[in-house]
N, C-alpha and C. Protein backbone atom coordinates (compact mmCIF):
# COMPACT_ATOMS: atom_id res chain seq x y z
N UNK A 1 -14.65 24.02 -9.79
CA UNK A 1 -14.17 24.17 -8.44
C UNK A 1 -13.48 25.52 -8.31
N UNK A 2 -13.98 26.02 -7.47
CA UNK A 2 -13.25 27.41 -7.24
C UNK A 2 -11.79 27.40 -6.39
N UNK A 3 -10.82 28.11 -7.19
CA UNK A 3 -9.41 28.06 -5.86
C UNK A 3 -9.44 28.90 -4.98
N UNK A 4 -8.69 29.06 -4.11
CA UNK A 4 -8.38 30.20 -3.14
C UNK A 4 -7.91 31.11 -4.22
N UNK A 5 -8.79 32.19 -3.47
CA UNK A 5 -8.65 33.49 -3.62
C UNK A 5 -7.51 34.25 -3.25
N UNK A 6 -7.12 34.96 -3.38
CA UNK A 6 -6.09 36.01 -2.53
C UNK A 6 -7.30 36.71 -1.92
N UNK A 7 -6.63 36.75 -0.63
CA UNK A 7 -7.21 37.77 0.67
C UNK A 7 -8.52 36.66 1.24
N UNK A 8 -8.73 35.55 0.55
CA UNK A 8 -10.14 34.86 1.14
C UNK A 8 -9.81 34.40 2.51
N UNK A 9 -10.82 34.32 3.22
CA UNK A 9 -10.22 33.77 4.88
C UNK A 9 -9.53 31.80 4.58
N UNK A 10 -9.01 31.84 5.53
CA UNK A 10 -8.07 30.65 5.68
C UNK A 10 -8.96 29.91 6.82
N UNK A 11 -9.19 28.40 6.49
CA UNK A 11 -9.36 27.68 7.51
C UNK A 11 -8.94 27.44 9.09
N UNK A 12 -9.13 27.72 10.09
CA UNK A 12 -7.93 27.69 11.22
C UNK A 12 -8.35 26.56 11.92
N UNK A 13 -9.64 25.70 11.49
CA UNK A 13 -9.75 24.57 12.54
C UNK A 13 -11.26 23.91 11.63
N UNK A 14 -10.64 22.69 11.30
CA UNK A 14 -11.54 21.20 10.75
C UNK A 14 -11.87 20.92 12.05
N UNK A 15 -13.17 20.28 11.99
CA UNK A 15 -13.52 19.40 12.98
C UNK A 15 -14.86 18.60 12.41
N UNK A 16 -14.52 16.98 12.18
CA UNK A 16 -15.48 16.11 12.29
C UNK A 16 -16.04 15.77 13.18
N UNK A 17 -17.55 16.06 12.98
CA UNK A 17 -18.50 15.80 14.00
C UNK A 17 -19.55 14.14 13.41
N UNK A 18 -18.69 13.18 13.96
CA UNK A 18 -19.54 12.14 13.40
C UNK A 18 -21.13 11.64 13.64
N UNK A 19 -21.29 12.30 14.84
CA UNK A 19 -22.82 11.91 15.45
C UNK A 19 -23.94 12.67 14.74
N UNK A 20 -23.30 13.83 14.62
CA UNK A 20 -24.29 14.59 14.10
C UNK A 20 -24.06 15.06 12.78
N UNK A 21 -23.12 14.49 12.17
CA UNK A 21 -23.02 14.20 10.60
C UNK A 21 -22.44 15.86 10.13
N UNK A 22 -21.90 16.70 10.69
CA UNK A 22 -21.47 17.88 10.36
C UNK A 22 -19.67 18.06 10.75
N UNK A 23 -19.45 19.09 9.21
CA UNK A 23 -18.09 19.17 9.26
C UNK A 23 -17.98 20.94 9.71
N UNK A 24 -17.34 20.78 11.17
CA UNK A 24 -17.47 22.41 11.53
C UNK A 24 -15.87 22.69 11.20
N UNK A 25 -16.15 23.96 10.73
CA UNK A 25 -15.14 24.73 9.93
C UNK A 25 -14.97 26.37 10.19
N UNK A 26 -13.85 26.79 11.47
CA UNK A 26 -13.30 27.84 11.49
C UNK A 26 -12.26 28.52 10.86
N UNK A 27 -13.09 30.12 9.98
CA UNK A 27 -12.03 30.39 9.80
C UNK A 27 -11.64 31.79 9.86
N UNK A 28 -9.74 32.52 9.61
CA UNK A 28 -9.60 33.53 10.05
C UNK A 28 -10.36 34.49 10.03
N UNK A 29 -11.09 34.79 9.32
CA UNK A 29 -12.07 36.08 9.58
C UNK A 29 -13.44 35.96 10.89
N UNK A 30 -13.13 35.15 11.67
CA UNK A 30 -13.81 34.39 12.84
C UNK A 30 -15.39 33.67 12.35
N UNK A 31 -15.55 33.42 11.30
CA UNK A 31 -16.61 32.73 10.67
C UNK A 31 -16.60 31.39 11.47
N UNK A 32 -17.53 30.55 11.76
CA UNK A 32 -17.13 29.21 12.29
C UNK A 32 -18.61 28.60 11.76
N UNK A 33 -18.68 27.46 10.71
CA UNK A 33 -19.74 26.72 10.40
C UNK A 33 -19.68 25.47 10.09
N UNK A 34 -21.00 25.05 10.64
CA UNK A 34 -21.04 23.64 10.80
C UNK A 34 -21.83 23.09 9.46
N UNK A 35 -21.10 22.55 8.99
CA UNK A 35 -22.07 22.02 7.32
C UNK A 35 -22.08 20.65 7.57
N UNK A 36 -23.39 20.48 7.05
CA UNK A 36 -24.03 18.98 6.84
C UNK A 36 -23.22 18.09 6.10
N UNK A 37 -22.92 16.99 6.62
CA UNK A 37 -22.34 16.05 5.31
C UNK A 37 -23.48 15.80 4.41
N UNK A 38 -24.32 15.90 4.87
CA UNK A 38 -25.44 15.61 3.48
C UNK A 38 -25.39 16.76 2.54
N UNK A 39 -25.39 18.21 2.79
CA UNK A 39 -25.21 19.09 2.20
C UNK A 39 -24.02 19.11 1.12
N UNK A 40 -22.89 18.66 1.71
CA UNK A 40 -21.49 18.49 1.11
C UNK A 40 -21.71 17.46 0.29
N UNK A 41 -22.25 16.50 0.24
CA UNK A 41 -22.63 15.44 -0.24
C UNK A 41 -23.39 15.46 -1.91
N UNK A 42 -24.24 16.52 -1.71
CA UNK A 42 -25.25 16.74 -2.48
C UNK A 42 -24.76 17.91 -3.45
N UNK A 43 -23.89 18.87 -2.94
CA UNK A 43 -23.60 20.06 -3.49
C UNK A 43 -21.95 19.72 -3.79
N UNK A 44 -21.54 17.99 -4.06
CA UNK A 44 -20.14 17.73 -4.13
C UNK A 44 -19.97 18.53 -5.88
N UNK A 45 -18.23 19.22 -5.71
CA UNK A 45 -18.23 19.43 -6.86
C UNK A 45 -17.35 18.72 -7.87
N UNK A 46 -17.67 17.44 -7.57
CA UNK A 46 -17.37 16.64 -8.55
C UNK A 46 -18.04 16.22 -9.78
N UNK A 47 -17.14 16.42 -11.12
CA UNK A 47 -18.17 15.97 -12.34
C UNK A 47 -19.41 15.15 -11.86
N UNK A 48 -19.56 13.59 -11.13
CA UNK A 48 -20.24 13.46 -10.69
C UNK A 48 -21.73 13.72 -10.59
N UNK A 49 -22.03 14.47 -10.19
CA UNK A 49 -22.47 15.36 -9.38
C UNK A 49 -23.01 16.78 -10.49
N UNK A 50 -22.17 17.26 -9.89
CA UNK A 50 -21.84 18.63 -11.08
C UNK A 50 -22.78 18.22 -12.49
N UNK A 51 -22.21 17.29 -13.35
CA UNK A 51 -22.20 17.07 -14.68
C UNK A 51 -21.01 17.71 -15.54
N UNK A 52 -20.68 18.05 -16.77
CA UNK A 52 -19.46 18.63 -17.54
C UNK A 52 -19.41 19.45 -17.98
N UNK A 53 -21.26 20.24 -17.32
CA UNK A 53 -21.37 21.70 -17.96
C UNK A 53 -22.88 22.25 -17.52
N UNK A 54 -23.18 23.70 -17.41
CA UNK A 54 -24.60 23.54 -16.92
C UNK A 54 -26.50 22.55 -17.43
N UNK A 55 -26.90 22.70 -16.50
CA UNK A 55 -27.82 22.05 -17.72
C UNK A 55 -27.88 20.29 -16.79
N UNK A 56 -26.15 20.06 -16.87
CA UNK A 56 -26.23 18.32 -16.35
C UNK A 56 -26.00 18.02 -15.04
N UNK A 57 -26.39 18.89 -14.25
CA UNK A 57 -26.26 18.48 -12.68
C UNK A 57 -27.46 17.38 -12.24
N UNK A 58 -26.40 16.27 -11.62
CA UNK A 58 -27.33 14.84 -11.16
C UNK A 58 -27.75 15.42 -10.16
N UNK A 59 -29.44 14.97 -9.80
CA UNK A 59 -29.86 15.12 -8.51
C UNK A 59 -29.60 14.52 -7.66
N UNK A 60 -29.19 14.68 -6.59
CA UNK A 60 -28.56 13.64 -5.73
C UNK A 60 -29.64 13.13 -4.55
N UNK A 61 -29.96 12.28 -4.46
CA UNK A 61 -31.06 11.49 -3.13
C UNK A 61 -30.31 10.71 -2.40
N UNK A 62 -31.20 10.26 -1.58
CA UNK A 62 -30.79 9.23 -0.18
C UNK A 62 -29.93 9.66 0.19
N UNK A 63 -28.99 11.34 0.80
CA UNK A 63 -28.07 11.01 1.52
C UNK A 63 -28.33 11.90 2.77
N UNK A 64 -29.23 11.77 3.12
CA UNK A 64 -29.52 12.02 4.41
C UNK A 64 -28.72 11.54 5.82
N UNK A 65 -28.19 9.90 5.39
CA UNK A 65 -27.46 9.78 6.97
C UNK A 65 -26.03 9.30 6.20
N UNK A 66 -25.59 10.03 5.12
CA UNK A 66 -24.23 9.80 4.78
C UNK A 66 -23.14 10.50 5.49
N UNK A 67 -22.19 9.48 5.95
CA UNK A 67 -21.13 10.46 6.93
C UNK A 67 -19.98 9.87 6.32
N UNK A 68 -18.90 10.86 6.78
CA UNK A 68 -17.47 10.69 6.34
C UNK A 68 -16.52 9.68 6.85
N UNK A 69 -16.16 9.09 5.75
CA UNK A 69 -15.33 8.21 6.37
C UNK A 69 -13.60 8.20 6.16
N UNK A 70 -13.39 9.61 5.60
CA UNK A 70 -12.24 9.55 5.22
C UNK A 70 -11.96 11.12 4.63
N UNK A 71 -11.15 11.90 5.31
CA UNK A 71 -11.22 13.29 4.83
C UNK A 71 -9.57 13.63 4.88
N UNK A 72 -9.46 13.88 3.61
CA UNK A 72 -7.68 13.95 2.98
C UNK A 72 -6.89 15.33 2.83
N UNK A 73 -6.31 16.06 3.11
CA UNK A 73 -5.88 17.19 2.55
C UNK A 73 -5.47 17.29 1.26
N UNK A 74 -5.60 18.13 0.60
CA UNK A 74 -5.49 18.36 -0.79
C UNK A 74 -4.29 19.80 -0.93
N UNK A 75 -3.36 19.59 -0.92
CA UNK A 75 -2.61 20.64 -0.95
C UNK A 75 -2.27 21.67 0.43
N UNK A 76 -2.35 23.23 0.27
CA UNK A 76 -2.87 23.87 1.09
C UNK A 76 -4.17 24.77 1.10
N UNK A 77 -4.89 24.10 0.16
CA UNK A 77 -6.24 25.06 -0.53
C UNK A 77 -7.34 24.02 -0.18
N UNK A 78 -7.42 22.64 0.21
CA UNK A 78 -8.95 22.09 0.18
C UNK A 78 -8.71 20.74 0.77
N UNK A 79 -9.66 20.01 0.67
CA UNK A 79 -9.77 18.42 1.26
C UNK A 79 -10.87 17.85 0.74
N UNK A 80 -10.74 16.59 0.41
CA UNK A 80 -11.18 15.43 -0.17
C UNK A 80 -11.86 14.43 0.73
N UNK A 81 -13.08 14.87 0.74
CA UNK A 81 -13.85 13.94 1.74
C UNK A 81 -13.93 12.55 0.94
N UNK A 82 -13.80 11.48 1.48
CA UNK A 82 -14.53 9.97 1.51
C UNK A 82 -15.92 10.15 2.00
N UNK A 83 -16.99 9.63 0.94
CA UNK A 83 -18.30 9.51 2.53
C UNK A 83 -18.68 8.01 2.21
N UNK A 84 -19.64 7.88 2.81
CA UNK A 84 -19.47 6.37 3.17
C UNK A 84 -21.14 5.73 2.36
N UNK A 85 -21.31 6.59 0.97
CA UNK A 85 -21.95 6.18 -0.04
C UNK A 85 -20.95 5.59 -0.89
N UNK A 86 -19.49 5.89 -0.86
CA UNK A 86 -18.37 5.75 -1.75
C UNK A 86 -17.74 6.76 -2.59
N UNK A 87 -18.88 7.81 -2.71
CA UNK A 87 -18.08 8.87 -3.24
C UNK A 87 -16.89 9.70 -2.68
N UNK A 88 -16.14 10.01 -3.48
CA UNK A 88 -14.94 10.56 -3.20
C UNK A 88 -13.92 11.35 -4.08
N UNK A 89 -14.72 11.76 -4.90
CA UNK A 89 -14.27 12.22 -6.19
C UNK A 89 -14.05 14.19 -6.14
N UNK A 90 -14.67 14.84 -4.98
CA UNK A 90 -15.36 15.86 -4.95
C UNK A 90 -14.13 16.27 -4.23
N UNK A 91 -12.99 17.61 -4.50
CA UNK A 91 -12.54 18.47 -3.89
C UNK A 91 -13.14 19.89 -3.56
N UNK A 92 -12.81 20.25 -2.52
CA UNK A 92 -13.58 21.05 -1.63
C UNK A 92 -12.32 22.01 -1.49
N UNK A 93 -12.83 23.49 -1.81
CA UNK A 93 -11.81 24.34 -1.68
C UNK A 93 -11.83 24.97 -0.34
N UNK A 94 -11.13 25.65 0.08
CA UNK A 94 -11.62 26.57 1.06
C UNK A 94 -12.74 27.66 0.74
N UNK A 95 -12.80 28.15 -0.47
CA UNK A 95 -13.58 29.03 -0.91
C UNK A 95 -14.42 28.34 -0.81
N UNK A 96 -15.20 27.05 -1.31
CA UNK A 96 -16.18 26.52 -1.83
C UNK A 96 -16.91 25.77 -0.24
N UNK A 97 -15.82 25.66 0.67
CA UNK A 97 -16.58 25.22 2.26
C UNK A 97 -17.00 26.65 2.78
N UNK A 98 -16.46 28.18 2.57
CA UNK A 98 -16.71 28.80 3.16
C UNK A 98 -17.95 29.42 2.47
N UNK A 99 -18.39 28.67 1.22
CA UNK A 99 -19.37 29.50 0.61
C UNK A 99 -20.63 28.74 1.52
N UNK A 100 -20.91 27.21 1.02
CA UNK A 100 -21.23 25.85 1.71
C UNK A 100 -22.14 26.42 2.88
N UNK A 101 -20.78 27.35 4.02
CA UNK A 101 -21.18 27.48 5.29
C UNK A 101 -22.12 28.73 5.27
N UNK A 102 -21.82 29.83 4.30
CA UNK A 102 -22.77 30.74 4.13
C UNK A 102 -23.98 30.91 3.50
N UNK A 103 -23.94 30.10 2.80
CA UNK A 103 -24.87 29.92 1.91
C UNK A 103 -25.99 28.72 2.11
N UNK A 104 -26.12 28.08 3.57
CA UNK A 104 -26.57 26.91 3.56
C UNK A 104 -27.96 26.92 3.71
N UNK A 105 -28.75 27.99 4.21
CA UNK A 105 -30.10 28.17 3.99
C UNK A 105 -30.66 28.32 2.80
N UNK A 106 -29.59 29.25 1.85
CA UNK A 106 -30.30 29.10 0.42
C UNK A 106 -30.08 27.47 -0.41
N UNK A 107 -28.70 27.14 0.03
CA UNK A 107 -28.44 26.24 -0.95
C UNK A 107 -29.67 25.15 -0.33
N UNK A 108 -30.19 24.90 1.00
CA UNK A 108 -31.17 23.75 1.64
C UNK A 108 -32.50 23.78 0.67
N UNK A 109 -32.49 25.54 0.64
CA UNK A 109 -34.23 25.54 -0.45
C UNK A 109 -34.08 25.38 -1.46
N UNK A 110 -32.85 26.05 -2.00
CA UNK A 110 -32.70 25.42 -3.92
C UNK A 110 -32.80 24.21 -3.74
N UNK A 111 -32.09 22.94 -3.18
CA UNK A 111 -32.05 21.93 -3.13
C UNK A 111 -33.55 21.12 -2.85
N UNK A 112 -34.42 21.48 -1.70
CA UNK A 112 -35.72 21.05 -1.78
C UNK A 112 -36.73 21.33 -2.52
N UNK A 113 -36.30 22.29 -3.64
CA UNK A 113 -37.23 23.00 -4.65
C UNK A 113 -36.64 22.31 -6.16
N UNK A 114 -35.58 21.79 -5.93
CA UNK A 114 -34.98 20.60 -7.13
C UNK A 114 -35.85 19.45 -6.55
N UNK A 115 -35.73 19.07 -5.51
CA UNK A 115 -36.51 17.40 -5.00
C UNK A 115 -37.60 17.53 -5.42
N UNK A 116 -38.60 18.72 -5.18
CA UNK A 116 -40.23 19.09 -5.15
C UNK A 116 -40.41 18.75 -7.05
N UNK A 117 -39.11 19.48 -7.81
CA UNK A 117 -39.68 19.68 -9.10
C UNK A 117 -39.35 18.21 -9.64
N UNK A 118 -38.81 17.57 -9.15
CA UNK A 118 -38.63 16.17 -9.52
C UNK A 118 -39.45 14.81 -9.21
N UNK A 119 -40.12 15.20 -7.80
CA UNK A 119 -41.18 14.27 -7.73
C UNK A 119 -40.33 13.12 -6.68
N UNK A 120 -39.46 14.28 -5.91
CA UNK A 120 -38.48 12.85 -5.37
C UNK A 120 -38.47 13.45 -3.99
N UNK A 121 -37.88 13.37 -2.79
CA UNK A 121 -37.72 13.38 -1.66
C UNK A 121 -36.20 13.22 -1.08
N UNK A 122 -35.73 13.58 0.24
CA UNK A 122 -34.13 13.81 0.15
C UNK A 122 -33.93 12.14 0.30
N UNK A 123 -34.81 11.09 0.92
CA UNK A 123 -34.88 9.90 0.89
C UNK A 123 -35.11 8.88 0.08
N UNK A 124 -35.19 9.53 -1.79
CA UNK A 124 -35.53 8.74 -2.40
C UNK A 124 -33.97 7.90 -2.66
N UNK A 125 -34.15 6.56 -2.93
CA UNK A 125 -32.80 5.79 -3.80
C UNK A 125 -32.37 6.40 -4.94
N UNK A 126 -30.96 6.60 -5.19
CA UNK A 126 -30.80 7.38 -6.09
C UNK A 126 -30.43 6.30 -7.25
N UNK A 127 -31.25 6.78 -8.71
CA UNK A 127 -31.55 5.66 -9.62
C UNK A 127 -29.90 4.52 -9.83
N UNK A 128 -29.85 3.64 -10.31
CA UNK A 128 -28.45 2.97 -10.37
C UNK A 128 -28.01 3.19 -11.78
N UNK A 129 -26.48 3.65 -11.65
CA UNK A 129 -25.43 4.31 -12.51
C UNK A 129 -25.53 3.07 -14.00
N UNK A 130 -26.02 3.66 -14.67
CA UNK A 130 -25.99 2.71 -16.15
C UNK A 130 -26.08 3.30 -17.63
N UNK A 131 -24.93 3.12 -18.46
CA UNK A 131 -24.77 3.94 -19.88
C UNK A 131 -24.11 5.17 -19.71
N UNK A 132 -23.32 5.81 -18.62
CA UNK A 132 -23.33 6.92 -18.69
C UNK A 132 -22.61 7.40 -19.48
N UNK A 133 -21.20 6.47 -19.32
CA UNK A 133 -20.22 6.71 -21.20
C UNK A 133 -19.15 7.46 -20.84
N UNK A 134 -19.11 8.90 -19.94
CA UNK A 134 -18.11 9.49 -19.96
C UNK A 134 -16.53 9.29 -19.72
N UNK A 135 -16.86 7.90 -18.95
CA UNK A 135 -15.19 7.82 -18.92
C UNK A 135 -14.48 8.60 -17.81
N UNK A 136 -14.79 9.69 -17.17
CA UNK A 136 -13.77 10.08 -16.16
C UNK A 136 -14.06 9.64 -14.83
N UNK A 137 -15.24 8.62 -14.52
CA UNK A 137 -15.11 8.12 -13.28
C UNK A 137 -16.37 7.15 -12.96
């Protein structure tokens, strides 16, 4: 997880958009973007997710109509979405929403070019959690 930076722009306005499943996010450098909860979802940087090192990132499926059900502040640097698969493990920096928001055309094709090489779809069920061993969640 990346922290705030010195000099990185500052959030000046959250806004959950529940209908249309996007978390729009203004900030001081007048940037304003609307990110997918599925995106956030998929690109959470929680071990999870992540894995404990490169190499072990889970592919994440089915979360196409996952929305938030619970979004926490985390200090003065990030927030802790709930979504309503149950995950909730994933802090979100400011750096890491403002990358999210810039980066969301590339991160959409890396992500459908992971589904393509896997043989899976953003709708497949994602397999059920068994043996994993690690212990932190």
């Amino acid at each position: 997880m990346a922290g705030l930076r010195p000099g990185s722009p500052l959030p000046e306005s959250i806004t959950v958009h529940e209908q249309s499943r996007v978390l729009e996010v203004g900030f001081s450098d007048g940037a304003n973007f609307r990110i997918p909860f599925e995106l956030m979802r998929v690109y959470s940087p929680s071990a999870e997710v992540q894995g404990h090192g490169p190499g072990q990132e889970v592919l994440q499926t089915g979360k196409r109509n996952v929305t938030l059900v619970d979004l926490e502040p985390v200090g003065n640097y990030a927030i802790k979405p709930t979504f309503s698969d149950g995950h909730d493990s994933g802090i979100f920096s400011w750096d890491l929403l403002y990358e999210l928001g810039s980066n969301e055309a590339q991160l959409w094709a890396e992500y459908e070019f992971r589904l393509k090489a896997e043989g899976v779809d953003r709708d497949t069920p994602m397999p059920s959690k068994k043996g994993h061993g690690c212990g932190g969640h």
